[in-house]
C-alpha atoms as a PDB file:
ATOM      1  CA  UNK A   1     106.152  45.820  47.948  1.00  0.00           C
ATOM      2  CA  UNK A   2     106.737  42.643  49.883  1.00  0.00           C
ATOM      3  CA  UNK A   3     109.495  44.273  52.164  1.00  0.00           C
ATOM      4  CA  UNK A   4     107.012  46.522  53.455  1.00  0.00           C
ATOM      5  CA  UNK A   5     104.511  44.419  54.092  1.00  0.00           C
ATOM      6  CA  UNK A   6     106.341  42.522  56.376  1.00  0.00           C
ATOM      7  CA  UNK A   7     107.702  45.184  58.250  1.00  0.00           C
ATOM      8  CA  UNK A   8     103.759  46.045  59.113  1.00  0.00           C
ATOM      9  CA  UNK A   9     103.630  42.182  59.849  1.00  0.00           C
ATOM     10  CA  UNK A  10     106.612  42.129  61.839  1.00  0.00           C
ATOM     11  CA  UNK A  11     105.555  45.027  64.000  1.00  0.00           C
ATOM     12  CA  UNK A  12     102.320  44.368  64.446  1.00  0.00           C
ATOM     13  CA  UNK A  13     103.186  40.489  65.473  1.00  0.00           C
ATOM     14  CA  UNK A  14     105.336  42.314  67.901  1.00  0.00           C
ATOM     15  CA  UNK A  15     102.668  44.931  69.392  1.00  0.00           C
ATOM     16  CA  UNK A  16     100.680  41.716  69.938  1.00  0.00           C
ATOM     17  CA  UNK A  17     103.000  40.114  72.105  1.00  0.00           C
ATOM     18  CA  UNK A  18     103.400  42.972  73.915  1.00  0.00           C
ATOM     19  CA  UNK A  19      99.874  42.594  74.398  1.00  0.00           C
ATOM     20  CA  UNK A  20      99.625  38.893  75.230  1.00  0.00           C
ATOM     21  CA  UNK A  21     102.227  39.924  77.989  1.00  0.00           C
ATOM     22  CA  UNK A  22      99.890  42.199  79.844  1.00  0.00           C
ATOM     23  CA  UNK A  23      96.984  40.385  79.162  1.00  0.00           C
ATOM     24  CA  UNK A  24      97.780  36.901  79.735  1.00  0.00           C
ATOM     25  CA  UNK A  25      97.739  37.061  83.542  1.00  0.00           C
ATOM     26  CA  UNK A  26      94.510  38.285  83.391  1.00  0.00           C
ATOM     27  CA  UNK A  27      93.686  35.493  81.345  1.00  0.00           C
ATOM     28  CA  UNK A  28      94.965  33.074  83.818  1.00  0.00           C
ATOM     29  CA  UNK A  29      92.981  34.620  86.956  1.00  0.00           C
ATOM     30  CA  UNK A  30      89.510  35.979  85.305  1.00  0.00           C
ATOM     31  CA  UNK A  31      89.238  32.476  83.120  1.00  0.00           C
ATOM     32  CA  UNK A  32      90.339  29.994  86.032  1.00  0.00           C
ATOM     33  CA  UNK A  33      89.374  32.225  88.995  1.00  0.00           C
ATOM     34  CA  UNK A  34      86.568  33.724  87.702  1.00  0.00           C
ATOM     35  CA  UNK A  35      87.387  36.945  89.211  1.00  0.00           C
ATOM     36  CA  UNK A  36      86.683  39.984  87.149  1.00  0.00           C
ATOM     37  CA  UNK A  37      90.131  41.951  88.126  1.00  0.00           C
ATOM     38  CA  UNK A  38      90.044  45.270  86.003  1.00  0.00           C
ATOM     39  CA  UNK A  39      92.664  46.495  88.246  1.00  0.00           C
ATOM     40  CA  UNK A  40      95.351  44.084  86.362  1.00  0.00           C
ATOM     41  CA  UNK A  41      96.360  46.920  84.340  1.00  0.00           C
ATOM     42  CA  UNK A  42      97.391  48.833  87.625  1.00  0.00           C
ATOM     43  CA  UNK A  43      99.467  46.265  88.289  1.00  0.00           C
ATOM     44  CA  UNK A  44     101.282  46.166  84.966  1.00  0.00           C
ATOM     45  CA  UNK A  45     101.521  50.619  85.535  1.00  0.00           C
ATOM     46  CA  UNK A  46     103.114  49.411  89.349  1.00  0.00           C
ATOM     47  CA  UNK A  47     105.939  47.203  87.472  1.00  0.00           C
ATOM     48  CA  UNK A  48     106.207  49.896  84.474  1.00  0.00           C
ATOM     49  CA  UNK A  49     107.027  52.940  87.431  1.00  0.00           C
ATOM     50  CA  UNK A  50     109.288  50.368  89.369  1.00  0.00           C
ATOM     51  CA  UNK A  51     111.361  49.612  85.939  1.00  0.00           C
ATOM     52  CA  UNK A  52     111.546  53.739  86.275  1.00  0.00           C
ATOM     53  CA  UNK A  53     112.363  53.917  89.673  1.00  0.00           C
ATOM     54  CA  UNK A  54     115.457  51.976  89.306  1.00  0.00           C
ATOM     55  CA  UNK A  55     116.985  52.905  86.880  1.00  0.00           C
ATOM     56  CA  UNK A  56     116.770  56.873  87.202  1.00  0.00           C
ATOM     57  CA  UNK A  57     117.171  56.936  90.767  1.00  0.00           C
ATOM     58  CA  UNK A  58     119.245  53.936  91.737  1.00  0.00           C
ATOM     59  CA  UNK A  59     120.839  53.879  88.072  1.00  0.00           C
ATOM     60  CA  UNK A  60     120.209  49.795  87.849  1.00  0.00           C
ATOM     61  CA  UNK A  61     120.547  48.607  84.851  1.00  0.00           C
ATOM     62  CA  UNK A  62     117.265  47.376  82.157  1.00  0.00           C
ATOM     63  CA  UNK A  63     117.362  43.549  82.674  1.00  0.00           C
ATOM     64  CA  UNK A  64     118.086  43.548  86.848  1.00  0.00           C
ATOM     65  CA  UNK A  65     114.573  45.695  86.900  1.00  0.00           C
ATOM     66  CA  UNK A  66     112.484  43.293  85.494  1.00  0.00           C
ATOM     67  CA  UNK A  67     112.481  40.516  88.230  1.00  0.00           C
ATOM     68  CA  UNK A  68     111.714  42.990  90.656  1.00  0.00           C
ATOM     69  CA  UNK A  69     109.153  44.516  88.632  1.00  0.00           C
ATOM     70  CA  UNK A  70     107.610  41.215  88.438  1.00  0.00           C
ATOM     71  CA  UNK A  71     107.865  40.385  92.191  1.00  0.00           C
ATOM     72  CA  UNK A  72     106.519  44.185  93.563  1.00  0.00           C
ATOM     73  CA  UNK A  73     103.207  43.613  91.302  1.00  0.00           C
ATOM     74  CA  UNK A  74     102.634  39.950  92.435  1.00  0.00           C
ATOM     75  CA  UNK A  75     103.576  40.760  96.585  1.00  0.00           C
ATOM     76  CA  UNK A  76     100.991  43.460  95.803  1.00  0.00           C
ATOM     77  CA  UNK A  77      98.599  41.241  94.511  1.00  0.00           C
ATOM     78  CA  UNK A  78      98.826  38.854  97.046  1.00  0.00           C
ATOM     79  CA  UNK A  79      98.057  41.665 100.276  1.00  0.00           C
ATOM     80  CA  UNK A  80      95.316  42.934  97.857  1.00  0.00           C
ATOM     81  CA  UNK A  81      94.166  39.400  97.672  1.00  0.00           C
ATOM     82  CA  UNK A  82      94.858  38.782 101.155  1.00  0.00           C
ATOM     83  CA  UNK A  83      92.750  41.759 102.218  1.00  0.00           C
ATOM     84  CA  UNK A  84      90.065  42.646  99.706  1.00  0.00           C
ATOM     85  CA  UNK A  85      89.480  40.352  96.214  1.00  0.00           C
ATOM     86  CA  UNK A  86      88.788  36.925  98.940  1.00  0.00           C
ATOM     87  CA  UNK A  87      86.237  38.552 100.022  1.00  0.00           C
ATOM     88  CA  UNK A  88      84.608  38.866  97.009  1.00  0.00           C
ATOM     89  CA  UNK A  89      84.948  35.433  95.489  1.00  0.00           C
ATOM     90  CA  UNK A  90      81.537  34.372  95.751  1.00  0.00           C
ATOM     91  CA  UNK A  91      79.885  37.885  95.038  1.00  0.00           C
ATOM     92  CA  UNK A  92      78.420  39.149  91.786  1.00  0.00           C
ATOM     93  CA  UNK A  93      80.692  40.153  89.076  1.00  0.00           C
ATOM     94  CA  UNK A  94      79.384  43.602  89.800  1.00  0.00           C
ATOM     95  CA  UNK A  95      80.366  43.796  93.137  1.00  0.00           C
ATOM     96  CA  UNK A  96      83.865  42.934  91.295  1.00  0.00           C
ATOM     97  CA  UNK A  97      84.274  45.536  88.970  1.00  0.00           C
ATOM     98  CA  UNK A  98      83.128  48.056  91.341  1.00  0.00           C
ATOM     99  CA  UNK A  99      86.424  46.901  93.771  1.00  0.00           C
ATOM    100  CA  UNK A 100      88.948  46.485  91.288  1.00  0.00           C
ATOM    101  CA  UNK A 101      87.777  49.770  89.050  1.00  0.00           C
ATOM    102  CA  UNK A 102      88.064  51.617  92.246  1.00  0.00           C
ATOM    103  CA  UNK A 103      91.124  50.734  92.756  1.00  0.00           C
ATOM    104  CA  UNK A 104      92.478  51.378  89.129  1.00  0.00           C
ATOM    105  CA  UNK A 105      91.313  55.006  89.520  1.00  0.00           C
ATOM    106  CA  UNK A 106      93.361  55.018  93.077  1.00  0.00           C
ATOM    107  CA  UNK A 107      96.301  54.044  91.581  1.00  0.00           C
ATOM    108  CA  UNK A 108      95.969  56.224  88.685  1.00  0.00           C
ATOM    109  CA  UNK A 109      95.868  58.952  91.296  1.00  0.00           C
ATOM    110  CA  UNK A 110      98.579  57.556  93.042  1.00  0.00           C
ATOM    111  CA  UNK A 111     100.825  57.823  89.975  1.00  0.00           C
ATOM    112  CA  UNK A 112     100.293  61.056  89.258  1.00  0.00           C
ATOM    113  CA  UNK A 113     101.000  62.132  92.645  1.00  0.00           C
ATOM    114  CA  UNK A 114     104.085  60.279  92.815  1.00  0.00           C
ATOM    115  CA  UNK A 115     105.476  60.415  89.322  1.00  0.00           C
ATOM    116  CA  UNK A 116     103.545  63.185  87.511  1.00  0.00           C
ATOM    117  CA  UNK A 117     101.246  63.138  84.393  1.00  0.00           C
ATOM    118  CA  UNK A 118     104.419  63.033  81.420  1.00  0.00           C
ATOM    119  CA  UNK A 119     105.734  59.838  80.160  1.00  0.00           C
ATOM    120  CA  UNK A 120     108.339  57.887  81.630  1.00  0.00           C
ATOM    121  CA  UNK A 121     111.220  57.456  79.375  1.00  0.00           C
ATOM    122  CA  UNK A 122     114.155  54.318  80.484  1.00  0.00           C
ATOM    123  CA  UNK A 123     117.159  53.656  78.456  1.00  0.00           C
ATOM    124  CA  UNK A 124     117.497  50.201  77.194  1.00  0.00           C
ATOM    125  CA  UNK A 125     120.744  48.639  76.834  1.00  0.00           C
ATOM    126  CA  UNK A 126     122.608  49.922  73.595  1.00  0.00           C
ATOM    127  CA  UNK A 127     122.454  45.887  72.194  1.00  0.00           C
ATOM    128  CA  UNK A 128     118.325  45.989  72.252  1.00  0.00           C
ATOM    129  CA  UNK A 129     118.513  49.321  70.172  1.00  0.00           C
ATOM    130  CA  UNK A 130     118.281  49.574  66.270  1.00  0.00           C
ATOM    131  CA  UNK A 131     117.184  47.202  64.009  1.00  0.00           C
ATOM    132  CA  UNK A 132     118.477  44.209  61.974  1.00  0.00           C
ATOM    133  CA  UNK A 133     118.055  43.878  58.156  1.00  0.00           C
ATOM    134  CA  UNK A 134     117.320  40.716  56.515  1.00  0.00           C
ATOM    135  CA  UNK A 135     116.312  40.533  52.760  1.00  0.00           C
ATOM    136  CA  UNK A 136     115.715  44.068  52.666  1.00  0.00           C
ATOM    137  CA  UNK A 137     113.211  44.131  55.814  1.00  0.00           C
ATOM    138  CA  UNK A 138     114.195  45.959  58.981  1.00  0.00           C
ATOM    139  CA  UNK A 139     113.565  43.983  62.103  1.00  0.00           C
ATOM    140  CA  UNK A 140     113.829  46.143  65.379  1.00  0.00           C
ATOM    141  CA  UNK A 141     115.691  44.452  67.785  1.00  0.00           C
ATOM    142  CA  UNK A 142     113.816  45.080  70.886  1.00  0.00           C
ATOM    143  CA  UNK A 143     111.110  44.045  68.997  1.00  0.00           C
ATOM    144  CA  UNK A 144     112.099  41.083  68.319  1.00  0.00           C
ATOM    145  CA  UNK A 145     113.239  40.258  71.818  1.00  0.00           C
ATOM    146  CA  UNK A 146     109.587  41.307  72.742  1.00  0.00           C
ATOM    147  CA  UNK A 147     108.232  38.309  70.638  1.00  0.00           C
ATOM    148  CA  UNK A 148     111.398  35.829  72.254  1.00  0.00           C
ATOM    149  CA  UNK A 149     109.931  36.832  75.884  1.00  0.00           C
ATOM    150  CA  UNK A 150     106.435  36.434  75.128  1.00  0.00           C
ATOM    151  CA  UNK A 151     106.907  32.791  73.290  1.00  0.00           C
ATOM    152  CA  UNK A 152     109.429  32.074  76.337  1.00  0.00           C
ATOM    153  CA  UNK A 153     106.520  33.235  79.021  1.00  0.00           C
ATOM    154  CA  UNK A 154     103.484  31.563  77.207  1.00  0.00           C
ATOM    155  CA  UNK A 155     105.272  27.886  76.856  1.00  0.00           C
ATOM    156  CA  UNK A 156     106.350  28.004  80.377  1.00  0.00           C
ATOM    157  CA  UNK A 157     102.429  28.842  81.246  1.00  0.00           C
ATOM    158  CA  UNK A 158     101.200  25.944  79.460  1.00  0.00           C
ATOM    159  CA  UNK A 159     103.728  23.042  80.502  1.00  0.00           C
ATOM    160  CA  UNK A 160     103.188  24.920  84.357  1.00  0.00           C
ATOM    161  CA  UNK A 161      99.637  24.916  83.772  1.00  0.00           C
ATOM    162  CA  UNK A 162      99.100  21.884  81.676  1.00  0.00           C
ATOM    163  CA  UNK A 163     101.723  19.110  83.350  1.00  0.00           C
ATOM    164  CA  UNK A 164     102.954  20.108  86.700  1.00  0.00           C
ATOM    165  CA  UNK A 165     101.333  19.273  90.300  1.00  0.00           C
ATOM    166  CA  UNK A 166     101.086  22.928  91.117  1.00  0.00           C
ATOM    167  CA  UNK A 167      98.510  23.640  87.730  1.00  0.00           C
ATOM    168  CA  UNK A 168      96.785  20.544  88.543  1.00  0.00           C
ATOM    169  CA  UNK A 169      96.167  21.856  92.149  1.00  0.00           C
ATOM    170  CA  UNK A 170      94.934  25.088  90.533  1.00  0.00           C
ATOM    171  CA  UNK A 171      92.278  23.779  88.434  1.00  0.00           C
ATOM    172  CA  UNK A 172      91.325  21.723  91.441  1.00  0.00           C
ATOM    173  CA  UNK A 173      90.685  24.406  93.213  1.00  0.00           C
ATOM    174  CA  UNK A 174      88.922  26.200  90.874  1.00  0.00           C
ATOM    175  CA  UNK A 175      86.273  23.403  89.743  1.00  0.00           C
ATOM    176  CA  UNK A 176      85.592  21.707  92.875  1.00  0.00           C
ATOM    177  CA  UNK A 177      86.829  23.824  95.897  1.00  0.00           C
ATOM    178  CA  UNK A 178      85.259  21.941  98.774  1.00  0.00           C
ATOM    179  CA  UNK A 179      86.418  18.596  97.574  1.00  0.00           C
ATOM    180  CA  UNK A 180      89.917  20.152  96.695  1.00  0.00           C
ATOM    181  CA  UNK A 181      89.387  21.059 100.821  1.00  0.00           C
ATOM    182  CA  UNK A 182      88.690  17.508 101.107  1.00  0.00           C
ATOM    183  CA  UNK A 183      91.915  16.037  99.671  1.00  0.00           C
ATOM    184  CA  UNK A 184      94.198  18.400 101.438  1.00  0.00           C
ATOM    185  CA  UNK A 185      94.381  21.475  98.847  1.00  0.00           C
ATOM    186  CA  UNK A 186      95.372  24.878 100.298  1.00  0.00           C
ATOM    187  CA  UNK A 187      92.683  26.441  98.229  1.00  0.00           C
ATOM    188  CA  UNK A 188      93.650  29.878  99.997  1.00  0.00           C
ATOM    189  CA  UNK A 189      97.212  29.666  99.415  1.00  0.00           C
ATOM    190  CA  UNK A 190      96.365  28.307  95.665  1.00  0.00           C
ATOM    191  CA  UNK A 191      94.619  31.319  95.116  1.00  0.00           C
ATOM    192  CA  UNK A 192      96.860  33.691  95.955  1.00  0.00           C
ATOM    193  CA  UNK A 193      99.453  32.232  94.026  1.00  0.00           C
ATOM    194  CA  UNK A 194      97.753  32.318  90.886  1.00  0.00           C
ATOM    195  CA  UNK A 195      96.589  35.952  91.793  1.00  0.00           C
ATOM    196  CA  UNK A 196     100.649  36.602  92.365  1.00  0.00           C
ATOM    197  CA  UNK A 197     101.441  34.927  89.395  1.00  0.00           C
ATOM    198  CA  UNK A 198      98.742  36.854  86.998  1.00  0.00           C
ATOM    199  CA  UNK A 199      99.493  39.849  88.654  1.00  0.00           C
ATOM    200  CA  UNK A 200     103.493  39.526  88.560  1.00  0.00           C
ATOM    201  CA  UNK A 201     103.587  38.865  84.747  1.00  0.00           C
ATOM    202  CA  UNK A 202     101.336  41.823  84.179  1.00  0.00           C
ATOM    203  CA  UNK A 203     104.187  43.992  86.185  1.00  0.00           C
ATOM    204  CA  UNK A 204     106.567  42.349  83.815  1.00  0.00           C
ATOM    205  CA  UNK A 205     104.762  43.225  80.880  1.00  0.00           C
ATOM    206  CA  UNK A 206     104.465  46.554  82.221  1.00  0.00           C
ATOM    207  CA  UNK A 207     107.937  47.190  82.399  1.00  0.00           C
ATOM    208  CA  UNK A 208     108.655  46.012  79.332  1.00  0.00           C
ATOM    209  CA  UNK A 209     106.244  48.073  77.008  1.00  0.00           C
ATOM    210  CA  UNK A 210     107.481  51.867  78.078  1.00  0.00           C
ATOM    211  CA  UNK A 211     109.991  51.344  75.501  1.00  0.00           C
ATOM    212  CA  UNK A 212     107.306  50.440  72.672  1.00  0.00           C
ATOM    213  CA  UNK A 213     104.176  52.042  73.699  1.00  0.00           C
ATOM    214  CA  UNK A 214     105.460  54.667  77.208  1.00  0.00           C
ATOM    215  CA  UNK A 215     104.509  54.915  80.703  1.00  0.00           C
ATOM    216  CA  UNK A 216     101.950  57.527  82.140  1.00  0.00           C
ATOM    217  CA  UNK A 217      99.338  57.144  85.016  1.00  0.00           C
ATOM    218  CA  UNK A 218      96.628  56.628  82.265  1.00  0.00           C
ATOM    219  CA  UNK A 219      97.976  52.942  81.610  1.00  0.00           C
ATOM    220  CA  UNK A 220      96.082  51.416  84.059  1.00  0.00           C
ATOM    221  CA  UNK A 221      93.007  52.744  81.643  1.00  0.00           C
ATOM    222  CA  UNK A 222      94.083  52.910  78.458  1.00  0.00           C
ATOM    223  CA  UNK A 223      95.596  49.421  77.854  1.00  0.00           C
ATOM    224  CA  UNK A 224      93.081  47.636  79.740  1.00  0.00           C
ATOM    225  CA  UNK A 225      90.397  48.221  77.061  1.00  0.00           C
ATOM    226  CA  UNK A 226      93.328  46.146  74.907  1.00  0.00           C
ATOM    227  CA  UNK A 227      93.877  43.486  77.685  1.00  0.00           C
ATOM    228  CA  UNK A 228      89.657  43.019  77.954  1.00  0.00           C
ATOM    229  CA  UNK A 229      89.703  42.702  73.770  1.00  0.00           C
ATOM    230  CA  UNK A 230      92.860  40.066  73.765  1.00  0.00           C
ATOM    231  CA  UNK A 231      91.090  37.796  76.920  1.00  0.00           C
ATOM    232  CA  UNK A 232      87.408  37.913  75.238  1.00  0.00           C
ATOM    233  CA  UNK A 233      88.624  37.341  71.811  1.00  0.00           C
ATOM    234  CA  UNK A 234      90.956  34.172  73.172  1.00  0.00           C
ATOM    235  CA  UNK A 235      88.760  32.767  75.420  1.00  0.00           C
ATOM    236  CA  UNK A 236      88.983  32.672  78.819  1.00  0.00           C
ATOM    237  CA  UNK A 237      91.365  30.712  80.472  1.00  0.00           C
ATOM    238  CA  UNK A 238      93.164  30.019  76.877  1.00  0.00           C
ATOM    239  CA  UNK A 239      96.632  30.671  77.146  1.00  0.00           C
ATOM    240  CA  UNK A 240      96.971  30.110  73.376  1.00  0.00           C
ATOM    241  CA  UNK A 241      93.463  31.414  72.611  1.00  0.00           C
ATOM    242  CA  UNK A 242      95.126  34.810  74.323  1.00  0.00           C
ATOM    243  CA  UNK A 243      98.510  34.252  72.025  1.00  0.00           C
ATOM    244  CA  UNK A 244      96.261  34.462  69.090  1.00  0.00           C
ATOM    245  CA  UNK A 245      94.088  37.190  70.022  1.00  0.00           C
ATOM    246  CA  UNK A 246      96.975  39.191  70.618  1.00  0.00           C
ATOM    247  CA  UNK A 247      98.424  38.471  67.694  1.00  0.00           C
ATOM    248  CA  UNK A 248      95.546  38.983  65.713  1.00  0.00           C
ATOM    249  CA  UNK A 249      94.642  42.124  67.243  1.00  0.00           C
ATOM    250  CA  UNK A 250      97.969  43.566  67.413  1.00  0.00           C
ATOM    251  CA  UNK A 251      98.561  42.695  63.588  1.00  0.00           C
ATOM    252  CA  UNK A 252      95.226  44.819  62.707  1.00  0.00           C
ATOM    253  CA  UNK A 253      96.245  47.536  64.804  1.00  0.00           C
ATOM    254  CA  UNK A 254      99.376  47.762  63.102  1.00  0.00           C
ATOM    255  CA  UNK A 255      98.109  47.016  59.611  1.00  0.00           C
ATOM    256  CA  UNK A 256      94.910  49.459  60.012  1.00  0.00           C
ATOM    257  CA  UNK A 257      97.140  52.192  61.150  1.00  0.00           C
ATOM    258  CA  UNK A 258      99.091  51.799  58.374  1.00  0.00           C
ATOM    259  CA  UNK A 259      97.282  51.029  55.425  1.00  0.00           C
ATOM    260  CA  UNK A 260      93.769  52.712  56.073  1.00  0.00           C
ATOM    261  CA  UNK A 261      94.394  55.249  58.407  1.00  0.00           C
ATOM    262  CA  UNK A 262      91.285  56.906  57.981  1.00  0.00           C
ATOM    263  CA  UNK A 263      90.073  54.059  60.403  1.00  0.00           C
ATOM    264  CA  UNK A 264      92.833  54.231  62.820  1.00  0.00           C
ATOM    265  CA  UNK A 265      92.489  52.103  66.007  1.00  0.00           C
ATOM    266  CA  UNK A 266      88.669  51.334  65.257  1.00  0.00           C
ATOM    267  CA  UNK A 267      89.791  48.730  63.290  1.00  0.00           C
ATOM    268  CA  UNK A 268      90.477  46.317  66.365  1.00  0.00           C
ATOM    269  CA  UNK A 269      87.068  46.594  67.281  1.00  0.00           C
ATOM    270  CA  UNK A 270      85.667  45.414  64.078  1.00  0.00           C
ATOM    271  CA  UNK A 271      87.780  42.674  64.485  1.00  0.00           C
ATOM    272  CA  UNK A 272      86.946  41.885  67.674  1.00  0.00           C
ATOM    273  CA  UNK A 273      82.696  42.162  66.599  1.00  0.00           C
ATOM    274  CA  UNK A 274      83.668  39.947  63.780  1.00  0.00           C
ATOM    275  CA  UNK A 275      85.288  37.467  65.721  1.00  0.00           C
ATOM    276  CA  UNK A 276      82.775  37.453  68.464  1.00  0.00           C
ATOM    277  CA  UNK A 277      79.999  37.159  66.019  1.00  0.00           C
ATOM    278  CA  UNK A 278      81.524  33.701  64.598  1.00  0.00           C
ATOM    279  CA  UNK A 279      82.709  32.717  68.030  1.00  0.00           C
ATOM    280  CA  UNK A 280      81.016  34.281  71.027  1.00  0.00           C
ATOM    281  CA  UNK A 281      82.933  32.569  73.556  1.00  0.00           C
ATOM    282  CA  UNK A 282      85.878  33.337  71.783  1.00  0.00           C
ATOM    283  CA  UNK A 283      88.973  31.108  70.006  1.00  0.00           C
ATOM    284  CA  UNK A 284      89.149  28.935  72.140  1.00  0.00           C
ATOM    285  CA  UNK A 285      87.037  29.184  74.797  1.00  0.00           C
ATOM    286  CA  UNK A 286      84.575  26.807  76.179  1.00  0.00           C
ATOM    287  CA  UNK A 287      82.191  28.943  77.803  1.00  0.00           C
END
């Protein structure tokens, strides 16, 4: 009985580092920014259909996509920035979801223009494929270098964040921006940065899930109910309050789908009432 237990564990651990991949961009620019982007998920579909792009047309090979996956979501982001989200920094949030939702549903009509409405298939490289078996549990190996990426990504955050020049002229910017102005900050440029760099690891995660979970133009909708859940539950601005959402919610996903199917994917969402209810600005949030 244990074996199989955790195989749902494993899995699930892994779903929700999938999930901290896409969402923890978004964590980064909606709980530093404050800049309610629920086009992020478009982003992560733009890196997903460049992954595809290269390697059926141009017959590159899995690992040379990703970097450029990541750089085409975050040059995106930073014309889209450039042109249309600075404008909005000081408006209401609703004035911000009405921008960036109306741009999701242009890129989901771009997509299926482009690309069509079927999924997107890639080939990973024969050494991510098939599974390894210790102590009787199987351990998928692309799975597992899912959960080495997404540990990899989320320490690099923090330390870049946390103990580096460049985070401490982001949160400069953020709390105080006229007195950031006043010592010399490039608020502007600081900005767009973190908007590339959200938006870039969002293109990476993107690429990186249409093995696990496929690629259609309805991505930019469907997993950003997922990315919303992970940031709340974390807290925003929590890299590791996002880690543990993720992993939380990805676990129950996994777990509910498996052991009381009956409930299916509704049991995230007790989850996340439960865990709003005892903490309504989430694990580790402040506000």
């Amino acid at each position: 009985m244990l074996g199989p237990f955790v195989g749902v564990l494993f899995d699930g651990f892994a779903y929700g580092m999938l999930l901290f991949l896409l969402s923890v961009g978004l964590s980064v620019t909606l709980g530093m920014m404050n800049f309610v982007n629920l086009a992020h998920c478009a982003f992560a579909m733009l890196g997903g259909y460049v992954t595809v792009t290269l390697m059926r047309d141009f017959h590159w090979p899995f690992f040379a996509t990703l970097p450029l996956a990541f750089l085409s979501a975050a040059a995106t982001a930073i014309v889209f920035e450039r042109i249309l989200y600075r404008r909005l920094y000081r408006a209401s949030d609703l004035d911000q979801v009405l921008l960036t939702i109306g741009i999701a549903f242009i890129s989901v009509a771009v997509a299926a223009y482009l690309y069509g409405t079927v999924q997107q298939p890639v080939e990973i490289p024969t050494y991510l494929r098939g599974s390894w078996t210790l102590f009787g549990v199987n351990f998928g190996i692309y799975r597992v270098f899912l959960v080495v990426m997404a540990l990899v990504i989320g320490l690099a955050l923090v330390l870049m964040l946390e103990f580096t020049r460049f985070g401490a002229t982001i949160r400069a910017a953020v709390d105080n921006q006229r007195m950031a102005r006043g010592l010399g900050i490039d608020v502007d440029r600081s900005f767009a940065v973190t908007f590339a760099l959200g938006s870039g690891l969002a293109g990476l995660g993107g690429a990186m899930a249409i093995e696990i979970v496929g690629l259609d133009p309805a991505f930019a909708f469907h997993y950003l109910v997922y990315v919303l859940i992970v940031v709340s539950v974390g807290g925003l601005g929590s890299i590791g309050g996002s880690f543990a959402a993720a992993s939380l919610i990805g676990i129950s996903d996994v777990a509910g789908k498996y052991y009381v199917p009956e409930l299916g994917a509704f049991l995230i969402y007790l989850v996340m009432l439960a865990l709003l209810m005892w903490r309504p600005a989430g694990l580790f949030g402040k506000r």
